[in-house]
PDB file of N, CA and C in Angstrom:
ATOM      1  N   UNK A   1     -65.740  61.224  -1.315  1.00  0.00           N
ATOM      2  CA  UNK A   1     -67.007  60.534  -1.538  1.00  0.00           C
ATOM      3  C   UNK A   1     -67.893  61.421  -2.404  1.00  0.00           C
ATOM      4  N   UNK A   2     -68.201  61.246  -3.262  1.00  0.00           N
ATOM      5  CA  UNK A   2     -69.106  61.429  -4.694  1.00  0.00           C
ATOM      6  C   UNK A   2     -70.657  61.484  -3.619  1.00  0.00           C
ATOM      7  N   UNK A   3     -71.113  63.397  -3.609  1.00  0.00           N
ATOM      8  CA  UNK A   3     -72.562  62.792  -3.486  1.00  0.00           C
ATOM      9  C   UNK A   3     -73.446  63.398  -4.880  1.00  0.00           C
ATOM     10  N   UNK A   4     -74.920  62.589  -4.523  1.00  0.00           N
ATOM     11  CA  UNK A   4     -75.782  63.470  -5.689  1.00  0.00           C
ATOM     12  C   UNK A   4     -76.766  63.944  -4.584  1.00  0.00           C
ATOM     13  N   UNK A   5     -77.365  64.892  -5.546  1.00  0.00           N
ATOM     14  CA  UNK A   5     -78.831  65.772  -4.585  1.00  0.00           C
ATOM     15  C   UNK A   5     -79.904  65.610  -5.829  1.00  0.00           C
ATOM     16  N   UNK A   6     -80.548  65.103  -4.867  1.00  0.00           N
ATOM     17  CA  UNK A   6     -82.000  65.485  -6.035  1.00  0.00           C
ATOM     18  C   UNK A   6     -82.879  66.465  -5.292  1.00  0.00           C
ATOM     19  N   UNK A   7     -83.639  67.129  -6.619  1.00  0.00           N
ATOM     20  CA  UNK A   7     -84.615  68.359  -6.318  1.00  0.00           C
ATOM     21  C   UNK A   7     -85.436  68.470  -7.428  1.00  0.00           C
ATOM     22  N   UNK A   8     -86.678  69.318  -7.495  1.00  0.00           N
ATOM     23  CA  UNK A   8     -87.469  69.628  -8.365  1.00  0.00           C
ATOM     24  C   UNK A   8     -88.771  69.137  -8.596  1.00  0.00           C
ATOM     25  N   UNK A   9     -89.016  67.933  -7.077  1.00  0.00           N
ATOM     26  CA  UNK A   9     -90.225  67.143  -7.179  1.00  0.00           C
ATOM     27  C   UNK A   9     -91.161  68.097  -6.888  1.00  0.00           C
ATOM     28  N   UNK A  10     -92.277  67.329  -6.634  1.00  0.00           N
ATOM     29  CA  UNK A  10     -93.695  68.644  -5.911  1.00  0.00           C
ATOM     30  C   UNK A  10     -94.703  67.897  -6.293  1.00  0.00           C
ATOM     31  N   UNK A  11     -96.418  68.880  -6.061  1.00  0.00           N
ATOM     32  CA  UNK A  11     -97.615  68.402  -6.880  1.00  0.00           C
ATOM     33  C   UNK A  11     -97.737  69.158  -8.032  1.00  0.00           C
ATOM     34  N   UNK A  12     -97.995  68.171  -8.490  1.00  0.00           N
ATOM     35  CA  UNK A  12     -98.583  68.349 -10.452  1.00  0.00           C
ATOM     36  C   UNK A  12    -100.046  67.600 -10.821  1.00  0.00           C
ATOM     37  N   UNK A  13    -100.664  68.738 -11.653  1.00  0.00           N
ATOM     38  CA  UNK A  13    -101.520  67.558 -12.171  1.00  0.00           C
ATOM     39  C   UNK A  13    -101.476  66.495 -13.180  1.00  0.00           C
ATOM     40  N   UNK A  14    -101.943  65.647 -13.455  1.00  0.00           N
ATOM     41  CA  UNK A  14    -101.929  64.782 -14.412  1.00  0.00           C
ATOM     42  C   UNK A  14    -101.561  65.463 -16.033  1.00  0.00           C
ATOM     43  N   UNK A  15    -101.131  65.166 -16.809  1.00  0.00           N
ATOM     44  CA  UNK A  15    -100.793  65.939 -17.478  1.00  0.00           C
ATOM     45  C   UNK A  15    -100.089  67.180 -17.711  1.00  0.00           C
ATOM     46  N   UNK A  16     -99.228  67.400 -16.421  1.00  0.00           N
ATOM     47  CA  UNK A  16     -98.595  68.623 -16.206  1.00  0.00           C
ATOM     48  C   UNK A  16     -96.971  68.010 -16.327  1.00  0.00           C
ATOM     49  N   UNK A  17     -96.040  68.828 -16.091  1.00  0.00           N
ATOM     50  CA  UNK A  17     -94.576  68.746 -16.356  1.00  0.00           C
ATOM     51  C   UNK A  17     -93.745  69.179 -15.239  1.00  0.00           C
ATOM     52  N   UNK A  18     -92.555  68.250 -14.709  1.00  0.00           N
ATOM     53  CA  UNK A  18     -91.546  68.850 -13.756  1.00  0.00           C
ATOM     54  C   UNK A  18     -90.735  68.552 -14.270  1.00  0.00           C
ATOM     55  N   UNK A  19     -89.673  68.958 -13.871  1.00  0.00           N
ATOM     56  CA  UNK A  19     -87.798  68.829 -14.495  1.00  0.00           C
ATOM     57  C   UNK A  19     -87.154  68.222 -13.171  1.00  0.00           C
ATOM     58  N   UNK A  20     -86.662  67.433 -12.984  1.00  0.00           N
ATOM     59  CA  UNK A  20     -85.947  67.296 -11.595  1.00  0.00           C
ATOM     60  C   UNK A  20     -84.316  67.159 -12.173  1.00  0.00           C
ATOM     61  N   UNK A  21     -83.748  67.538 -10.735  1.00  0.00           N
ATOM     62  CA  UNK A  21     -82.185  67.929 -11.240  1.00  0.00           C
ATOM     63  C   UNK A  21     -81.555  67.171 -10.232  1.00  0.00           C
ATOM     64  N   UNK A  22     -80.304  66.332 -10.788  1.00  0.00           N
ATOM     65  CA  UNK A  22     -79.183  65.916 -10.092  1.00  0.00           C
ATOM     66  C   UNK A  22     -77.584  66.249  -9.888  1.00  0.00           C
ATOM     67  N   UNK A  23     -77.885  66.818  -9.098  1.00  0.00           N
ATOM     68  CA  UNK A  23     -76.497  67.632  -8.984  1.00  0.00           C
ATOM     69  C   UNK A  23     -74.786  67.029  -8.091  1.00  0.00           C
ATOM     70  N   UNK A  24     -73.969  66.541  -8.701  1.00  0.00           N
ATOM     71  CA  UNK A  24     -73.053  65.890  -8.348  1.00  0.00           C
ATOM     72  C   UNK A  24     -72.078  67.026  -7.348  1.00  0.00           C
ATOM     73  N   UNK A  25     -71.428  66.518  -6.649  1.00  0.00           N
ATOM     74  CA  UNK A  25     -70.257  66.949  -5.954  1.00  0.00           C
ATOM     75  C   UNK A  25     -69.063  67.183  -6.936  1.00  0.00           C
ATOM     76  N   UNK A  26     -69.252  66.333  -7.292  1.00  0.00           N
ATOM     77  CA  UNK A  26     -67.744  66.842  -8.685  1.00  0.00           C
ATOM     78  C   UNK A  26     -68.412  66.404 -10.111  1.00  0.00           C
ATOM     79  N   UNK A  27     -67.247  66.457 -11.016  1.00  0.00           N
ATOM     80  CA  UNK A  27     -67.149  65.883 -12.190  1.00  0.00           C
ATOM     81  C   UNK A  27     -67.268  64.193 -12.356  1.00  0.00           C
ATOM     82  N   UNK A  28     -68.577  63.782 -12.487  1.00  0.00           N
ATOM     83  CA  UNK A  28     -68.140  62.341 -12.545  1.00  0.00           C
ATOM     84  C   UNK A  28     -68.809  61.987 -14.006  1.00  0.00           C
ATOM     85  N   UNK A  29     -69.223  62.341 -14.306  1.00  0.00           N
ATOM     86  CA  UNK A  29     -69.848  62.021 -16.053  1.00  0.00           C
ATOM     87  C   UNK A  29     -69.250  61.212 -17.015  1.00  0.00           C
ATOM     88  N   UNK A  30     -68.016  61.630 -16.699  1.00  0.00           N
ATOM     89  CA  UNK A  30     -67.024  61.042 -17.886  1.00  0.00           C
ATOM     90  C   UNK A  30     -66.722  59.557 -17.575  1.00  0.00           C
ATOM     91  N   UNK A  31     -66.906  58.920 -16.173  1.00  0.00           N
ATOM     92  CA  UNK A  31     -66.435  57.493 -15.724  1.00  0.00           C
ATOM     93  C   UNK A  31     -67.867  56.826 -15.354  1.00  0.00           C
ATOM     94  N   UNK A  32     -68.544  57.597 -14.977  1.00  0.00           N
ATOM     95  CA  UNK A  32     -70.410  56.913 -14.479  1.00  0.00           C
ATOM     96  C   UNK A  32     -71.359  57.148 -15.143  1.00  0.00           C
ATOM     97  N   UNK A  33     -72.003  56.303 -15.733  1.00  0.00           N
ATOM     98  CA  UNK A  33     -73.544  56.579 -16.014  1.00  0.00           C
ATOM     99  C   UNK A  33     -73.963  57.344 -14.927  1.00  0.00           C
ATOM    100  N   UNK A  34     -75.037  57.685 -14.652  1.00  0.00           N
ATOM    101  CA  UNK A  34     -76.199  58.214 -14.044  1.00  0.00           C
ATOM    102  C   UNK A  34     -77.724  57.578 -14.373  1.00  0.00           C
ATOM    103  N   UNK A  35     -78.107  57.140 -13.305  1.00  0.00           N
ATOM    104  CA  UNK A  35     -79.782  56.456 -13.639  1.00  0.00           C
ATOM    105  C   UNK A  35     -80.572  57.021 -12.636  1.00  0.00           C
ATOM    106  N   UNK A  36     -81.524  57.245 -12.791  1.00  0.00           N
ATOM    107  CA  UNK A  36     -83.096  57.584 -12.169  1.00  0.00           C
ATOM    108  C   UNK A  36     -83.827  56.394 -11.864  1.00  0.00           C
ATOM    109  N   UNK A  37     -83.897  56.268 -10.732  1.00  0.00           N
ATOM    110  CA  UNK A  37     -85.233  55.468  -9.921  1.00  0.00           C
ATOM    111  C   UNK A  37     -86.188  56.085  -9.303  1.00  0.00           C
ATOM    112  N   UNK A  38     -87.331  55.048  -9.341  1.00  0.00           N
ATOM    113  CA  UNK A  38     -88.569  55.587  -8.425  1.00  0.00           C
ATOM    114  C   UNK A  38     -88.903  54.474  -7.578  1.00  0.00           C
ATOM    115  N   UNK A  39     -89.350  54.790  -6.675  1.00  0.00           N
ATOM    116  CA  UNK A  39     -90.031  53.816  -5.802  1.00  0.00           C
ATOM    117  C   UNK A  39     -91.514  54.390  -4.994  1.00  0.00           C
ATOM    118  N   UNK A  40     -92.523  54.153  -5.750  1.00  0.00           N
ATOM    119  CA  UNK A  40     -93.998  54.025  -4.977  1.00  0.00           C
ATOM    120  C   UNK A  40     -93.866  53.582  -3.738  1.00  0.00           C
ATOM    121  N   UNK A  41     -95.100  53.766  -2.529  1.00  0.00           N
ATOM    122  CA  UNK A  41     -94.929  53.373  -1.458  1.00  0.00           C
ATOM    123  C   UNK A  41     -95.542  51.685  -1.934  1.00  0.00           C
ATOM    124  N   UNK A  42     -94.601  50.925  -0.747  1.00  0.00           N
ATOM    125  CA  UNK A  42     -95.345  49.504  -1.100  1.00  0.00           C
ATOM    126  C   UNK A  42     -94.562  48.759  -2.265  1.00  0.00           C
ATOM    127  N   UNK A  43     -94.203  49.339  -2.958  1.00  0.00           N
ATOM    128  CA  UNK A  43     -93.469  49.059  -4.330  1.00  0.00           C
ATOM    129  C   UNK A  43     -92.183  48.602  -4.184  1.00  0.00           C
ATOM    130  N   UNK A  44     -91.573  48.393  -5.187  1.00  0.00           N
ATOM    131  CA  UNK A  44     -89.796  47.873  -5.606  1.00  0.00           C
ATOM    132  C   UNK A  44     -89.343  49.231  -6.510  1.00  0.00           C
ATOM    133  N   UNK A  45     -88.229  49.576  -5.743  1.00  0.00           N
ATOM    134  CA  UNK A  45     -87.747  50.833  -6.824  1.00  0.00           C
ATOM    135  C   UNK A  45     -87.547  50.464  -7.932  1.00  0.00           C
ATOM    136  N   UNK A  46     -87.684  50.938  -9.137  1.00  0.00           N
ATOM    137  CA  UNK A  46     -87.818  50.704 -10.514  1.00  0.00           C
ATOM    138  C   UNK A  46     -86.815  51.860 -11.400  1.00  0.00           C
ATOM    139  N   UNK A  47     -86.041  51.074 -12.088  1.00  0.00           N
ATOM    140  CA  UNK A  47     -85.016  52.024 -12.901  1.00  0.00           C
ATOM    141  C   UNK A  47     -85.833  53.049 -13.675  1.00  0.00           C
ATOM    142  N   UNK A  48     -85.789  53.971 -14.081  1.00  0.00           N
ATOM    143  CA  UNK A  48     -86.597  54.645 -15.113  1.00  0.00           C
ATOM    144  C   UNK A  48     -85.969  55.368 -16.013  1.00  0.00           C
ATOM    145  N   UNK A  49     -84.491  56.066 -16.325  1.00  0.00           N
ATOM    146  CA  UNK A  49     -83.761  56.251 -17.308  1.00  0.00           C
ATOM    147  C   UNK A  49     -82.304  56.444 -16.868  1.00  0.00           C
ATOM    148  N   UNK A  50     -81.157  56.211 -18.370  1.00  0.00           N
ATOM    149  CA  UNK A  50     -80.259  56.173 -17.534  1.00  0.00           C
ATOM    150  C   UNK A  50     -79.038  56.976 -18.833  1.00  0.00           C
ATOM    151  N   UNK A  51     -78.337  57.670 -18.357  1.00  0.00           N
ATOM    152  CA  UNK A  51     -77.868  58.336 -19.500  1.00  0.00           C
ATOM    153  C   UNK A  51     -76.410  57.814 -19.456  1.00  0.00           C
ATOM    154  N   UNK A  52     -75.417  57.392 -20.285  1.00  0.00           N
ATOM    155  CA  UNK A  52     -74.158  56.859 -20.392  1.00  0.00           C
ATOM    156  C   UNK A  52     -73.062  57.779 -20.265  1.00  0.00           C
ATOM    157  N   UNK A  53     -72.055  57.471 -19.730  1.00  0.00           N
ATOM    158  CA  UNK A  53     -70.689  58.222 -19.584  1.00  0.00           C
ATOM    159  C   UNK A  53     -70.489  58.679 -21.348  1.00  0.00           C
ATOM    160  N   UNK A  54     -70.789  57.934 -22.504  1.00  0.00           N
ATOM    161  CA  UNK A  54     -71.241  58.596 -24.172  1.00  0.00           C
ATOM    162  C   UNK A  54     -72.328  59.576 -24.290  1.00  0.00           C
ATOM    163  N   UNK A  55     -73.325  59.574 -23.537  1.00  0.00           N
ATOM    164  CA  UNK A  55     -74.322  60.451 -23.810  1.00  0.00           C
ATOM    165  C   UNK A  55     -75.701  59.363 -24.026  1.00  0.00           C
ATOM    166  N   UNK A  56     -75.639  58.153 -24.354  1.00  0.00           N
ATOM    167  CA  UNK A  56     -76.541  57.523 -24.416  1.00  0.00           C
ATOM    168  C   UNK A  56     -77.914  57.301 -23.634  1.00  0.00           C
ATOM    169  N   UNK A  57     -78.858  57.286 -24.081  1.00  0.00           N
ATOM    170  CA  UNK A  57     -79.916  57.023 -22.973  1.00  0.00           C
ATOM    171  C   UNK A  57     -80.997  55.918 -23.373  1.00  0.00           C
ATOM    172  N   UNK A  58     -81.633  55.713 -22.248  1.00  0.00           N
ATOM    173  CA  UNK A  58     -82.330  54.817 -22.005  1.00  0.00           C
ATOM    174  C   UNK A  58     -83.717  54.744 -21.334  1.00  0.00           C
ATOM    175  N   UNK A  59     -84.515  54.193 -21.215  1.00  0.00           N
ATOM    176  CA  UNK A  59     -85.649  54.661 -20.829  1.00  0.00           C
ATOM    177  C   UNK A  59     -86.316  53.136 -20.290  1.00  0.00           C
ATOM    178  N   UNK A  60     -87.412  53.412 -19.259  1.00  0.00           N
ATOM    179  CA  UNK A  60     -88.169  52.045 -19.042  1.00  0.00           C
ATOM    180  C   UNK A  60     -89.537  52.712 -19.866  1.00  0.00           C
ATOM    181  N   UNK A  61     -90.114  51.510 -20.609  1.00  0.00           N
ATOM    182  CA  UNK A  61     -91.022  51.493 -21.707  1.00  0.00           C
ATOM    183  C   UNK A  61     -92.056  52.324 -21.061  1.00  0.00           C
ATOM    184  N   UNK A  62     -92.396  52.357 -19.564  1.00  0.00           N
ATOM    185  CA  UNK A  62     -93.577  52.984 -18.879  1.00  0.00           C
ATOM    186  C   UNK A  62     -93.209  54.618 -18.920  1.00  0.00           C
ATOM    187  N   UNK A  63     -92.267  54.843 -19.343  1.00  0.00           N
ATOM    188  CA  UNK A  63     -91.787  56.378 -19.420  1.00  0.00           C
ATOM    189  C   UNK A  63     -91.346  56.763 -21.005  1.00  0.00           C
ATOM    190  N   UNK A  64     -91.264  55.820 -21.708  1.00  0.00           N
ATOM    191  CA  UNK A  64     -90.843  56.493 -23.334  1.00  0.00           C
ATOM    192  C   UNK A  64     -91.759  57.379 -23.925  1.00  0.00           C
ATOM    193  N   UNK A  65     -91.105  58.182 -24.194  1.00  0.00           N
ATOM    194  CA  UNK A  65     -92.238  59.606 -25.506  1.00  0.00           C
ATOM    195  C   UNK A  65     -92.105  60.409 -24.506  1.00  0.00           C
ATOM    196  N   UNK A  66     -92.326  59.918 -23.370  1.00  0.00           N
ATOM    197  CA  UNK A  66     -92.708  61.315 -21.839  1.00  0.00           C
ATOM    198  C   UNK A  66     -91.858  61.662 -21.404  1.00  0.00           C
ATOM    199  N   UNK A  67     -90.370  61.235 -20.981  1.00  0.00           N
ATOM    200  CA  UNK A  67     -89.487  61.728 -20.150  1.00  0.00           C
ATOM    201  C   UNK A  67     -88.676  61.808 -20.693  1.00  0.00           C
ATOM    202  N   UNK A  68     -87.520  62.706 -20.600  1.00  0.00           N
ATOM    203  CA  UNK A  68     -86.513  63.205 -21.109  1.00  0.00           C
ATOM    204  C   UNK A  68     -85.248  63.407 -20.076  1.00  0.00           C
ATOM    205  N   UNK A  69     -84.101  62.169 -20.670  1.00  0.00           N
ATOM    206  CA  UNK A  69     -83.046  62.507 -19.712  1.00  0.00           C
ATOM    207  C   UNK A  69     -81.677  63.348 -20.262  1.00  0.00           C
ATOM    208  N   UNK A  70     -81.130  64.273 -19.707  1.00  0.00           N
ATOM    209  CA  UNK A  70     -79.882  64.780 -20.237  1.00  0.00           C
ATOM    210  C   UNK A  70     -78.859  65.644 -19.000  1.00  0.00           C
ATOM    211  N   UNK A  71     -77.976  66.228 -19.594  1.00  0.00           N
ATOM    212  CA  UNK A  71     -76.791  66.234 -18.720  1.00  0.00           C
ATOM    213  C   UNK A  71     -76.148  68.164 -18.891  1.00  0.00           C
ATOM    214  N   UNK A  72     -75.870  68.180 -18.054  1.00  0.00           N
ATOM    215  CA  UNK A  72     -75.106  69.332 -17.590  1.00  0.00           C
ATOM    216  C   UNK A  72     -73.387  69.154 -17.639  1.00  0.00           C
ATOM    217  N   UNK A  73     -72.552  68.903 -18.132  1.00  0.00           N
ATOM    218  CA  UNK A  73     -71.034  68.306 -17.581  1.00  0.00           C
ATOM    219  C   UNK A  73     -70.754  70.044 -17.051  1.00  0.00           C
ATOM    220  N   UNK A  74     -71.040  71.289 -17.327  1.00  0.00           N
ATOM    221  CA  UNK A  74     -70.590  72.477 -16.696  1.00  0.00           C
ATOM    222  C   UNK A  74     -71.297  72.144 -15.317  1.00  0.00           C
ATOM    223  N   UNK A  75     -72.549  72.299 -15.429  1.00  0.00           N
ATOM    224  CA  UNK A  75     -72.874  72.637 -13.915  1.00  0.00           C
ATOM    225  C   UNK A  75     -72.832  71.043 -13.205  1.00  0.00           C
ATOM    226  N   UNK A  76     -72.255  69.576 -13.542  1.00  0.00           N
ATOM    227  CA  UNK A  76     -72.320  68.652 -12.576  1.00  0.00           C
ATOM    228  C   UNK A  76     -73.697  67.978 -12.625  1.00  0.00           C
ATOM    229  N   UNK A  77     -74.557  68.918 -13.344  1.00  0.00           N
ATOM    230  CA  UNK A  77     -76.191  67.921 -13.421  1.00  0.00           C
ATOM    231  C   UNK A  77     -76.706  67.567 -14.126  1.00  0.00           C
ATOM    232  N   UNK A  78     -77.422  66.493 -13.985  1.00  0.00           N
ATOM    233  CA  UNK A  78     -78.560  65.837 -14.661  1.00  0.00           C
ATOM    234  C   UNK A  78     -79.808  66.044 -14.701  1.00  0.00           C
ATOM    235  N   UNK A  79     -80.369  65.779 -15.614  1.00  0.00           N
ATOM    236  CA  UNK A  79     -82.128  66.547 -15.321  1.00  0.00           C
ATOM    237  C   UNK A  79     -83.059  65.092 -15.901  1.00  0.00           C
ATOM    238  N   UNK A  80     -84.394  65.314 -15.348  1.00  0.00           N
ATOM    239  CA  UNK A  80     -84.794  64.147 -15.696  1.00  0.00           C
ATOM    240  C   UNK A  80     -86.600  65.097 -16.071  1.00  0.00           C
ATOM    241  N   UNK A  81     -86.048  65.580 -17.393  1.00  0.00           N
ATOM    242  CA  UNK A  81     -87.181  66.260 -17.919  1.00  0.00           C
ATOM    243  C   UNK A  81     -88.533  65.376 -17.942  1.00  0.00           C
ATOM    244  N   UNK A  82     -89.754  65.363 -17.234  1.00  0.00           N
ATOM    245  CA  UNK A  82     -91.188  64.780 -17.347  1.00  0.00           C
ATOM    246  C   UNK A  82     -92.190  65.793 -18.100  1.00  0.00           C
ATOM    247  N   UNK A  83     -92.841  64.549 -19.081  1.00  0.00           N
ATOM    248  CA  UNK A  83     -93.972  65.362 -19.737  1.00  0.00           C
ATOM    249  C   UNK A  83     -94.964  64.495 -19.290  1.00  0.00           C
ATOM    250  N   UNK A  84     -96.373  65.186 -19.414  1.00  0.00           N
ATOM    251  CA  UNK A  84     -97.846  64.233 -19.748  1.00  0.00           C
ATOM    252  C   UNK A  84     -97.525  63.487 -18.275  1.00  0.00           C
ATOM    253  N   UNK A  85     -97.365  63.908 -17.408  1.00  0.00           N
ATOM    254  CA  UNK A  85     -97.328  62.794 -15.805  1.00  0.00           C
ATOM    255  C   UNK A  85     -99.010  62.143 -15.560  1.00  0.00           C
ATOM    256  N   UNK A  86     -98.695  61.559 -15.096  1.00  0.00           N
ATOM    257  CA  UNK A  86     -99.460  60.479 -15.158  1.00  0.00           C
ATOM    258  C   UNK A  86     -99.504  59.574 -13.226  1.00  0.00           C
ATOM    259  N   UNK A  87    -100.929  59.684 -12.802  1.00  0.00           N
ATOM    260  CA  UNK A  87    -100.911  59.271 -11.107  1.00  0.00           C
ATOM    261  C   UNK A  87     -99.987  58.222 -11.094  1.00  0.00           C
ATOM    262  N   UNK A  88     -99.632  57.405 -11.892  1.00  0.00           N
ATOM    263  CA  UNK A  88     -99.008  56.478 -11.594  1.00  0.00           C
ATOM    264  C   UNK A  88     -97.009  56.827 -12.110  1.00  0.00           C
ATOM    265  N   UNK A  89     -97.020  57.803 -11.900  1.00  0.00           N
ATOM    266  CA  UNK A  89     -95.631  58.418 -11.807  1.00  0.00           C
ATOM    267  C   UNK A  89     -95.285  58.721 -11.011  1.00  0.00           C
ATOM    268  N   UNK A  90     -96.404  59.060  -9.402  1.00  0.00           N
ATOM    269  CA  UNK A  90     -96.122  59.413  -8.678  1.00  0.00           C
ATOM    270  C   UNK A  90     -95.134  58.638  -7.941  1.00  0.00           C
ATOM    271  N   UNK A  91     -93.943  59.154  -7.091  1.00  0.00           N
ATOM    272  CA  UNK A  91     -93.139  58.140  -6.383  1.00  0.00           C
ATOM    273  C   UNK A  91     -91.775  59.345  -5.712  1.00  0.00           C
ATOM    274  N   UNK A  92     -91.121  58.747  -5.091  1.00  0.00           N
ATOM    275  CA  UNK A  92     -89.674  58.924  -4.636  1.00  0.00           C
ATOM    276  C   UNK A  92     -88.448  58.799  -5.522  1.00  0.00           C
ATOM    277  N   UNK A  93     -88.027  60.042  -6.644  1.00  0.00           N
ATOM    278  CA  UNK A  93     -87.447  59.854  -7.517  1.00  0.00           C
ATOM    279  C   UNK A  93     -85.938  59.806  -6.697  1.00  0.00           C
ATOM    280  N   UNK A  94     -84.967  59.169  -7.453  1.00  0.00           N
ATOM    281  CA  UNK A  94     -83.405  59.009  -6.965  1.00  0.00           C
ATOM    282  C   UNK A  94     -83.109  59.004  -7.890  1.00  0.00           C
ATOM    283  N   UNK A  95     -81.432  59.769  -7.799  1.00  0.00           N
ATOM    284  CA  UNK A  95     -80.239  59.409  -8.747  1.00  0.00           C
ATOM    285  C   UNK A  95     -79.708  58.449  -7.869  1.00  0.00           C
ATOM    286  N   UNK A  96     -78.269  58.265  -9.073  1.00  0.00           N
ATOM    287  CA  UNK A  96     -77.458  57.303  -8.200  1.00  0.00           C
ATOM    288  C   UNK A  96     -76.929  57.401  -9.474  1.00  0.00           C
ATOM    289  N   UNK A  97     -75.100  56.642  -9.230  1.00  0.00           N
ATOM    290  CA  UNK A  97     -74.022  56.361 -10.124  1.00  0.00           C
ATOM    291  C   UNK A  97     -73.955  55.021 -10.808  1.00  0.00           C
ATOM    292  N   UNK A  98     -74.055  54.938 -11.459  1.00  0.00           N
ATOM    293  CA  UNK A  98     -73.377  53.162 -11.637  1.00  0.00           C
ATOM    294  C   UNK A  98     -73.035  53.079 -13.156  1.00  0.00           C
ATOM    295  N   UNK A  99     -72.834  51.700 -13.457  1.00  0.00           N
ATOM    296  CA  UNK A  99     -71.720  51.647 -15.344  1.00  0.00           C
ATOM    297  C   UNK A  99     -72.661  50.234 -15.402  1.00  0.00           C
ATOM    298  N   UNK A 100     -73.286  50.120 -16.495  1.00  0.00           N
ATOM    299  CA  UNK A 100     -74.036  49.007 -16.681  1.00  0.00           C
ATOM    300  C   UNK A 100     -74.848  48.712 -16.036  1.00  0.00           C
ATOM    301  N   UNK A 101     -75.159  47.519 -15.379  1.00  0.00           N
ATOM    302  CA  UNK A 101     -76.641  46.821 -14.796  1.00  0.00           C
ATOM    303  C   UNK A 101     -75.770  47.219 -13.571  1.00  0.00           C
ATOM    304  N   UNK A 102     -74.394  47.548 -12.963  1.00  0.00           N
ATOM    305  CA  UNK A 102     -73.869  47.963 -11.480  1.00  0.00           C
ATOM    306  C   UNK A 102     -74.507  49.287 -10.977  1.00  0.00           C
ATOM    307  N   UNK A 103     -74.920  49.526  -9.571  1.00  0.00           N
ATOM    308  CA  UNK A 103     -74.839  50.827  -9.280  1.00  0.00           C
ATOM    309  C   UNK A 103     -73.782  51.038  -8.053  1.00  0.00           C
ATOM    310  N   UNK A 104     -73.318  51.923  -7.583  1.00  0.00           N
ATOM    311  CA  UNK A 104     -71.961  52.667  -7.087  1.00  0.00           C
ATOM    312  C   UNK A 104     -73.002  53.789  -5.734  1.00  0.00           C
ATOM    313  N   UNK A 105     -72.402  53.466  -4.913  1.00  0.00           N
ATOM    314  CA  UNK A 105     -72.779  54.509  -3.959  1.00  0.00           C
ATOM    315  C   UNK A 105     -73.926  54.392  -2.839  1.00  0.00           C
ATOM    316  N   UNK A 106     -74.321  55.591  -2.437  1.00  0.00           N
ATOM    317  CA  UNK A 106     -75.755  54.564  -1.218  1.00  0.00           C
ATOM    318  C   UNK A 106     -76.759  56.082  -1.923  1.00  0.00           C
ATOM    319  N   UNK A 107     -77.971  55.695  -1.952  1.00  0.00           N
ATOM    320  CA  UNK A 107     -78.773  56.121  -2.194  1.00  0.00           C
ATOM    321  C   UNK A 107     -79.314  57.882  -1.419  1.00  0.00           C
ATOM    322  N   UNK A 108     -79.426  58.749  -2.221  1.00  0.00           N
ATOM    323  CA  UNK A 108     -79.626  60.149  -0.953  1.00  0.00           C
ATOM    324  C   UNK A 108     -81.137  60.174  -0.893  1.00  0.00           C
ATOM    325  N   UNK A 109     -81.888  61.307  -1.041  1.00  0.00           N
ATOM    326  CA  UNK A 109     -83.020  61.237   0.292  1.00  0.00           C
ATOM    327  C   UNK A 109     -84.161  61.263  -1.338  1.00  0.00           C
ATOM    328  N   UNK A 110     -83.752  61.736  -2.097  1.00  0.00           N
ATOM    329  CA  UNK A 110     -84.455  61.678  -3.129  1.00  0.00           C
ATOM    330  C   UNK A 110     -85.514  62.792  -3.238  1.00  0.00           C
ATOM    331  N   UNK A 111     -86.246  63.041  -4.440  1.00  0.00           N
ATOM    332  CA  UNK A 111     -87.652  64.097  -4.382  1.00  0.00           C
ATOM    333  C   UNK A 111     -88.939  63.637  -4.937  1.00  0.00           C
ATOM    334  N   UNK A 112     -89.682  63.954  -3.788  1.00  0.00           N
ATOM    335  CA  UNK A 112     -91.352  63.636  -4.412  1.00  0.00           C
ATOM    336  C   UNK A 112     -91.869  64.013  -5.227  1.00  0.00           C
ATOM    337  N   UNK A 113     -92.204  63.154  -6.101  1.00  0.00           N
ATOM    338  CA  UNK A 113     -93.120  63.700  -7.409  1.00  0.00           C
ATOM    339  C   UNK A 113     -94.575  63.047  -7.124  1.00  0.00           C
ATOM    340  N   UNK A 114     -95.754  64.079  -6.733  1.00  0.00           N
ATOM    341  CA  UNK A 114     -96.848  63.595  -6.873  1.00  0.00           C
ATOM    342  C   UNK A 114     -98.100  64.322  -7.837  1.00  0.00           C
ATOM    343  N   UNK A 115     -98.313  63.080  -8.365  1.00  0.00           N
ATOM    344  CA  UNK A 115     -99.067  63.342  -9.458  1.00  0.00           C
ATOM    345  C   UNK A 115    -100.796  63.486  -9.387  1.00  0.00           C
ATOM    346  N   UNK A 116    -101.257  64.488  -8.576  1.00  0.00           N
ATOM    347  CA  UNK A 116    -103.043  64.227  -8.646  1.00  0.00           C
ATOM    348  C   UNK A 116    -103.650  65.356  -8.758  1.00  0.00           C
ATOM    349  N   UNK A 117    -104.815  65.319  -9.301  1.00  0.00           N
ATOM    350  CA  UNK A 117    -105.789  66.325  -9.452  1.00  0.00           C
ATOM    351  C   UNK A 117    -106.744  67.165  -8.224  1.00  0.00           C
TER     352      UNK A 117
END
């Protein structure tokens, strides 16, 4: 069983920067995308970038220019570089596996990113 870990959340201020990292159990890069969700309290988790078994990425429009997704295939991780954060970034970030609009796996505990002054 394939897990991921996320880490690297915390408080930031508005306009400040975190890196959060997803770190796989094995090698899975080459057969799974990888995508980033958030979920606010109260909210619907919301995709927010997603990088392709090619290298491709993707972004939800509320995060373009600001976030930066890319990949580790040595060390197994993913990073989900944030610039310029913004209160309304704040949330419960997750990885997870999946190939297209599918995702693969059950969700782990995820890391807080909160964003206030």
């Amino acid at each position: 069983q394939v897990q991921l870990v996320e880490s690297g959340g915390g408080l930031v201020q508005p306009g400040g920067s975190l890196r959060l990292s997803c770190v796989a159990s094995g090698n899975i890069f080459s057969v799974n995308d990888i995508k980033w969700y958030r979920q606010a309290p109260g909210e619907q988790r919301e995709l927010v970038a997603t990088i392709t078994t090619g290298g491709s990425t993707n972004y939800a429009d509320s995060v373009k220019g600001r976030f930066t997704i890319s990949r580790d295939n040595a060390k197994n991780t993913v990073y989900l570089q944030m610039n310029s954060l913004k209160p309304e970034d704040s949330a419960v970030y997750y990885c997870i596996r999946g190939r297209g609009i599918l995702i693969f796996g059950s969700w782990g505990q995820g890391t807080q990113v909160t964003v206030s002054s």
